[in-house]
Protein backbone atom coordinates (compact mmCIF):
# COMPACT_ATOMS: atom_id res chain seq x y z
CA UNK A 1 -47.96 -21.66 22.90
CA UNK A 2 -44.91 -23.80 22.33
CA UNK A 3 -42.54 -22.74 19.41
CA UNK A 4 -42.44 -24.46 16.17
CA UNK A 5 -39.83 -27.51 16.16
CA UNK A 6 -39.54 -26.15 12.95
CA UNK A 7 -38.17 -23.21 14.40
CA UNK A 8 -36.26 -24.41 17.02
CA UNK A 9 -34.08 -26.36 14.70
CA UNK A 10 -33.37 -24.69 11.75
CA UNK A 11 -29.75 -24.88 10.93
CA UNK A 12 -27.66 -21.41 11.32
CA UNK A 13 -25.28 -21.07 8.43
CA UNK A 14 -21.66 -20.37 10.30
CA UNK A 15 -21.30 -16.44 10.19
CA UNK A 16 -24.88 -15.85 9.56
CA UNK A 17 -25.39 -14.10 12.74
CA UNK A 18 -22.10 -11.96 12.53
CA UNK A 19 -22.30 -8.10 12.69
CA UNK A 20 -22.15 -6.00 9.54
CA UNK A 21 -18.42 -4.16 9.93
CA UNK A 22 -17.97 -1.09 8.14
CA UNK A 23 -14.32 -1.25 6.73
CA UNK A 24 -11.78 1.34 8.25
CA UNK A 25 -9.47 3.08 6.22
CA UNK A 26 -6.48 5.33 6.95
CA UNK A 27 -6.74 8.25 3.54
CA UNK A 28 -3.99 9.56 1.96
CA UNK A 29 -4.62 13.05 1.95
CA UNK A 30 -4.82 12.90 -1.50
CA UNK A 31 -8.43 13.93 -2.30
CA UNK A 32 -8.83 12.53 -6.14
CA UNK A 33 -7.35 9.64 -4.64
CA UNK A 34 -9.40 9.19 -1.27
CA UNK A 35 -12.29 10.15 -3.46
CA UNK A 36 -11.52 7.07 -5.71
CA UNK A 37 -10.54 4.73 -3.20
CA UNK A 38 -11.75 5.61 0.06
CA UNK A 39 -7.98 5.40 1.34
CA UNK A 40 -5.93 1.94 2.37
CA UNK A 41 -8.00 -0.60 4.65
CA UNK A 42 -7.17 -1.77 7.60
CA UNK A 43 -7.28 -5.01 7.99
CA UNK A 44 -5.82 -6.07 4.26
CA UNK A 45 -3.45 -5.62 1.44
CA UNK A 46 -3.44 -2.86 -0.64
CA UNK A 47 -1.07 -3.74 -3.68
CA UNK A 48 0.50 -0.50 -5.16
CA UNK A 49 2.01 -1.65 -8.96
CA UNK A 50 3.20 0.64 -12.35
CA UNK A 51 6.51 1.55 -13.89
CA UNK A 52 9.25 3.21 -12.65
CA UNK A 53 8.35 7.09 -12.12
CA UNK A 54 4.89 6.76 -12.28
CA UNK A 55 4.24 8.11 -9.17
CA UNK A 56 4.59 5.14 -6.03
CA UNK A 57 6.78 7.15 -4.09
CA UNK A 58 4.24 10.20 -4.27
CA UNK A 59 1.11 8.38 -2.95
CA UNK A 60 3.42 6.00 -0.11
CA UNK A 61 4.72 9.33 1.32
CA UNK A 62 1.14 11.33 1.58
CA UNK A 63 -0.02 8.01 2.53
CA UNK A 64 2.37 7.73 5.13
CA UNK A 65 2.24 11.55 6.24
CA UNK A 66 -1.30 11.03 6.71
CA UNK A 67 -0.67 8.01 8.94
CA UNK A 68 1.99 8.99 11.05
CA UNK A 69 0.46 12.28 11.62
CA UNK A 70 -2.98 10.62 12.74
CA UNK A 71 -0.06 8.98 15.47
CA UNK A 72 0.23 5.54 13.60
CA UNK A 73 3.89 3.79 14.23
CA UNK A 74 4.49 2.62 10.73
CA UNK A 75 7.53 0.32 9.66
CA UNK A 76 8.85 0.41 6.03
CA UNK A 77 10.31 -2.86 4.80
CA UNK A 78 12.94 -1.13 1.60
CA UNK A 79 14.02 -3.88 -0.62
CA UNK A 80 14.66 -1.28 -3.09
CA UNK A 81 16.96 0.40 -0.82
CA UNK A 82 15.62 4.06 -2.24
CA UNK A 83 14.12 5.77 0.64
CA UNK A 84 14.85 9.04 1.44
CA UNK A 85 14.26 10.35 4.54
CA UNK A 86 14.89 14.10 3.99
CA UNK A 87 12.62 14.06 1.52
CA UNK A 88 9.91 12.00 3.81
CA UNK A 89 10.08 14.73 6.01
CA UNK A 90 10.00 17.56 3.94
CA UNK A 91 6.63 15.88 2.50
CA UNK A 92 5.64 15.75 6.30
CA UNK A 93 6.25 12.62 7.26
CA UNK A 94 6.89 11.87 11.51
CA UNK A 95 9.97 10.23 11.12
CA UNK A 96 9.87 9.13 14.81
CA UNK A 97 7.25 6.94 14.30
CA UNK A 98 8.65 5.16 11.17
CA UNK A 99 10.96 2.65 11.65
CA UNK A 100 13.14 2.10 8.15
CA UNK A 101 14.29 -1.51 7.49
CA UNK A 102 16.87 -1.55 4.61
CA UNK A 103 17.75 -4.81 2.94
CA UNK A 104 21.43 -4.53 1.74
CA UNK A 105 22.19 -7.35 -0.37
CA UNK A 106 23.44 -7.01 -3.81
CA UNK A 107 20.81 -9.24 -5.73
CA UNK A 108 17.39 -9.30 -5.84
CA UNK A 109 16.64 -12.78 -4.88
CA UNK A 110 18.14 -12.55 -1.18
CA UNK A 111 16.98 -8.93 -0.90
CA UNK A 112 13.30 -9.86 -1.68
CA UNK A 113 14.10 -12.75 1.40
CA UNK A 114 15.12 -10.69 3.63
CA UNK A 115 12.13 -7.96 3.01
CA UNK A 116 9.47 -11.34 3.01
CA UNK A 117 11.15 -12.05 6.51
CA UNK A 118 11.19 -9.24 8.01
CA UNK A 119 7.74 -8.34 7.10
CA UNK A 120 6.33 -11.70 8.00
CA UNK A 121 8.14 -11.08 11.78
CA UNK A 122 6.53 -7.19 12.05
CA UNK A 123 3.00 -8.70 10.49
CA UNK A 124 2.72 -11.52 13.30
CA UNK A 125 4.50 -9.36 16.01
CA UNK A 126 1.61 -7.00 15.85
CA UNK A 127 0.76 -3.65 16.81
CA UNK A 128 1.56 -1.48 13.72
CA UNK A 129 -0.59 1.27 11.94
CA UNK A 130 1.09 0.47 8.86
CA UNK A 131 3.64 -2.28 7.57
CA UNK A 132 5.03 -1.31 3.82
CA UNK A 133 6.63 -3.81 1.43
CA UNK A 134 8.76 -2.39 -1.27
CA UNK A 135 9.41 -4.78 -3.78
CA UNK A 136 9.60 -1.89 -6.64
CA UNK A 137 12.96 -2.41 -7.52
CA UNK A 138 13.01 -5.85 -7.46
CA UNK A 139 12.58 -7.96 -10.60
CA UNK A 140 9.39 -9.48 -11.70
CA UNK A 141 10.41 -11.91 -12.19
CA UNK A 142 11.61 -13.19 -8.68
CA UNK A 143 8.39 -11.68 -7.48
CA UNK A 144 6.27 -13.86 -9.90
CA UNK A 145 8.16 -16.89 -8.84
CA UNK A 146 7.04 -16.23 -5.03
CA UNK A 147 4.04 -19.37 -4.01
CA UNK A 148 1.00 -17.66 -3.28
CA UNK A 149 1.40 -18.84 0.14
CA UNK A 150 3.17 -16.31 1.05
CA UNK A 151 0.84 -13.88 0.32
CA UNK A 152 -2.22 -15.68 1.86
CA UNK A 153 0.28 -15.83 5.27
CA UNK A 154 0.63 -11.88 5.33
CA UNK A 155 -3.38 -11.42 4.54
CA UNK A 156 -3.97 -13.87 7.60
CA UNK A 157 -1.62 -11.93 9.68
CA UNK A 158 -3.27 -8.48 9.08
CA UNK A 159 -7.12 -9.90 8.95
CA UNK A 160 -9.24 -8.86 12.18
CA UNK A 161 -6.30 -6.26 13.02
CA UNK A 162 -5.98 -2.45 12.86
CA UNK A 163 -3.11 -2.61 10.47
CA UNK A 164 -2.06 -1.53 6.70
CA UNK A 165 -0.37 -3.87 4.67
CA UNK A 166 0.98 -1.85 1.70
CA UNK A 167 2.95 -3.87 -1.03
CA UNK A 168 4.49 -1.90 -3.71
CA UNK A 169 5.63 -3.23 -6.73
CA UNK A 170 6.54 -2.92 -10.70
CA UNK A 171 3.86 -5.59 -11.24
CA UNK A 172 0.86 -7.19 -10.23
CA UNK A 173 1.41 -10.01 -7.83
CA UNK A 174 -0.85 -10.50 -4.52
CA UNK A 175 -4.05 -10.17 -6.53
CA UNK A 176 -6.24 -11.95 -4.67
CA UNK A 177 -5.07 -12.02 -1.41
CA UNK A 178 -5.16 -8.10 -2.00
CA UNK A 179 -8.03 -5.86 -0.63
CA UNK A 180 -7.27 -3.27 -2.63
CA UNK A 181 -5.06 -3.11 -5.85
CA UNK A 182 -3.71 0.55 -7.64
CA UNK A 183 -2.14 0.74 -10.51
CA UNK A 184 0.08 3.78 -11.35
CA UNK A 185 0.05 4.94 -15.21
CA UNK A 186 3.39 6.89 -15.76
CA UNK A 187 3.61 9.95 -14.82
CA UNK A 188 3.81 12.64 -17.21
CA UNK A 189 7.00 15.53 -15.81
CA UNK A 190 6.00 19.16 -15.76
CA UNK A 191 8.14 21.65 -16.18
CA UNK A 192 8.36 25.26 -15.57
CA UNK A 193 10.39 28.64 -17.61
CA UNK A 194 10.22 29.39 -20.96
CA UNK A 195 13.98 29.13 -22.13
CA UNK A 196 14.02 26.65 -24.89
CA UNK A 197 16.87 24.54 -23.82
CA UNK A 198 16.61 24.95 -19.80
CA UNK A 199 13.39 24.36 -17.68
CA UNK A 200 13.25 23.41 -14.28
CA UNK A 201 11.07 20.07 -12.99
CA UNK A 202 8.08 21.40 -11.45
CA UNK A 203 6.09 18.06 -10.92
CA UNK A 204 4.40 15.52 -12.68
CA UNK A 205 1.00 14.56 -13.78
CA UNK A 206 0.04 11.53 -12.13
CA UNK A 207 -2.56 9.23 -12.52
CA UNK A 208 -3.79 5.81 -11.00
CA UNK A 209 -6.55 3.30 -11.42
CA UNK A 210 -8.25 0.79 -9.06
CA UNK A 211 -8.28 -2.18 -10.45
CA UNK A 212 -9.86 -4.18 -6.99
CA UNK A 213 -12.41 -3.62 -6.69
CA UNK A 214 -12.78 -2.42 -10.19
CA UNK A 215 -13.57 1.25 -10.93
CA UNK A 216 -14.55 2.37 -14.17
CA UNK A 217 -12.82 6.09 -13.53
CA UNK A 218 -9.19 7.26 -12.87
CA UNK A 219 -7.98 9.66 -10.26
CA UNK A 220 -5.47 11.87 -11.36
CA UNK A 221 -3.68 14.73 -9.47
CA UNK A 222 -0.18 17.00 -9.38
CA UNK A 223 2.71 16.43 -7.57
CA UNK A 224 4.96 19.42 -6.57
CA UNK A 225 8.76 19.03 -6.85
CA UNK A 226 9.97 19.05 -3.37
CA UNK A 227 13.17 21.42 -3.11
């Protein structure tokens, strides 16, 4: 019985036949925040945004802790020139597998260049667990002014790879070429003693939403002073 010409030439829509991938992530060892998010994909963007103090730092360090101890090489683009790496490592970070990048210019404009070049060189060069963008310190309004080009280049560079693009900022900017977006609501401090005018900084409360994909809950959690 001959087949159906019917059959034999149906059109195939381009992709059609493709594989269903399940994403991979890399967690942050944060449960209310893995439970939320599922951790940072590989593969994408995830854009990290809020105010000063409302709890970046926290989630990049677990984040990273988690990767490098999982044996990812990371590399940590800092614009904002406010790394620490005694306190990385106190929060468990393996500092031998993150290489630091600062950018020491004294305005924003050529410090955000340097960061977009150097991070455009360690997306295309390959071979990275993790490549982190911090833009927090860096004004909005330089960021704003940024083509979206740029970020449509970084999500190309990353696509079909094992690697985590993290880009942290004060506000929302890659938005669509993200694959995951966080806001951070500001943290609320937590002290400790009960002498009226002397208390010691125990943590904060800290609390983030995902905005893309949307969730309709928020994950909060404690962070522990690190001394």
């Amino acid at each position: 019985m001959k087949p159906s010409p019917l059959l034999t030439h149906l059109p195939i829509a381009p992709g059609y036949l493709k594989p269903l991938v399940t994403p991979e992530f890399i967690r942050t060892n944060i449960q209310e925040a893995d439970a939320l998010l599922g951790g940072f994909p590989k593969g994408g963007i995830t854009e990290i945004y809020g105010p000063p103090s409302s709890g970046r730092t926290t989630l990049l360090l677990s984040f990273l802790q988690s990767a490098t101890s999982q044996g990812e090489h990371c590399a940590l683009v800092d614009a904002s020139n406010s790394f620490d790496p005694q306190s990385a490592q106190k929060s468990g970070v393996d500092l031998k597998r993150l290489l630091w990048i600062r950018c020491p210019a004294d305005n924003d404009k050529t410090r955000m260049e340097q960061a977009l070049k150097c991070g455009d060189m360690l997306a295309h060069g390959g071979g990275w667990g993790a490549i982190i963008l911090d833009l927090s310190d860096i004004s909005p309004q330089w960021i704003h002014h940024l083509p979206v080009s740029y970020w449509y280049r970084f999500r190309r560079a990353v696509e079909h790879s094992p690697t985590v693009m993290v880009v942290m900022e004060r506000e929302a900017a890659v938005k669509t070429c993200a694959s995951l977006a966080v806001e951070m609501i500001a943290a609320s401090p937590v002290f400790s003693g009960t002498n009226v005018n002397f208390k010691l900084l125990k943590g904060a409360a800290i609390s983030l939403s995902g905005r893309k994909p949307a969730r309709h809950r928020k994950a909060e959690f404690q962070a522990v002073a690190v001394g």
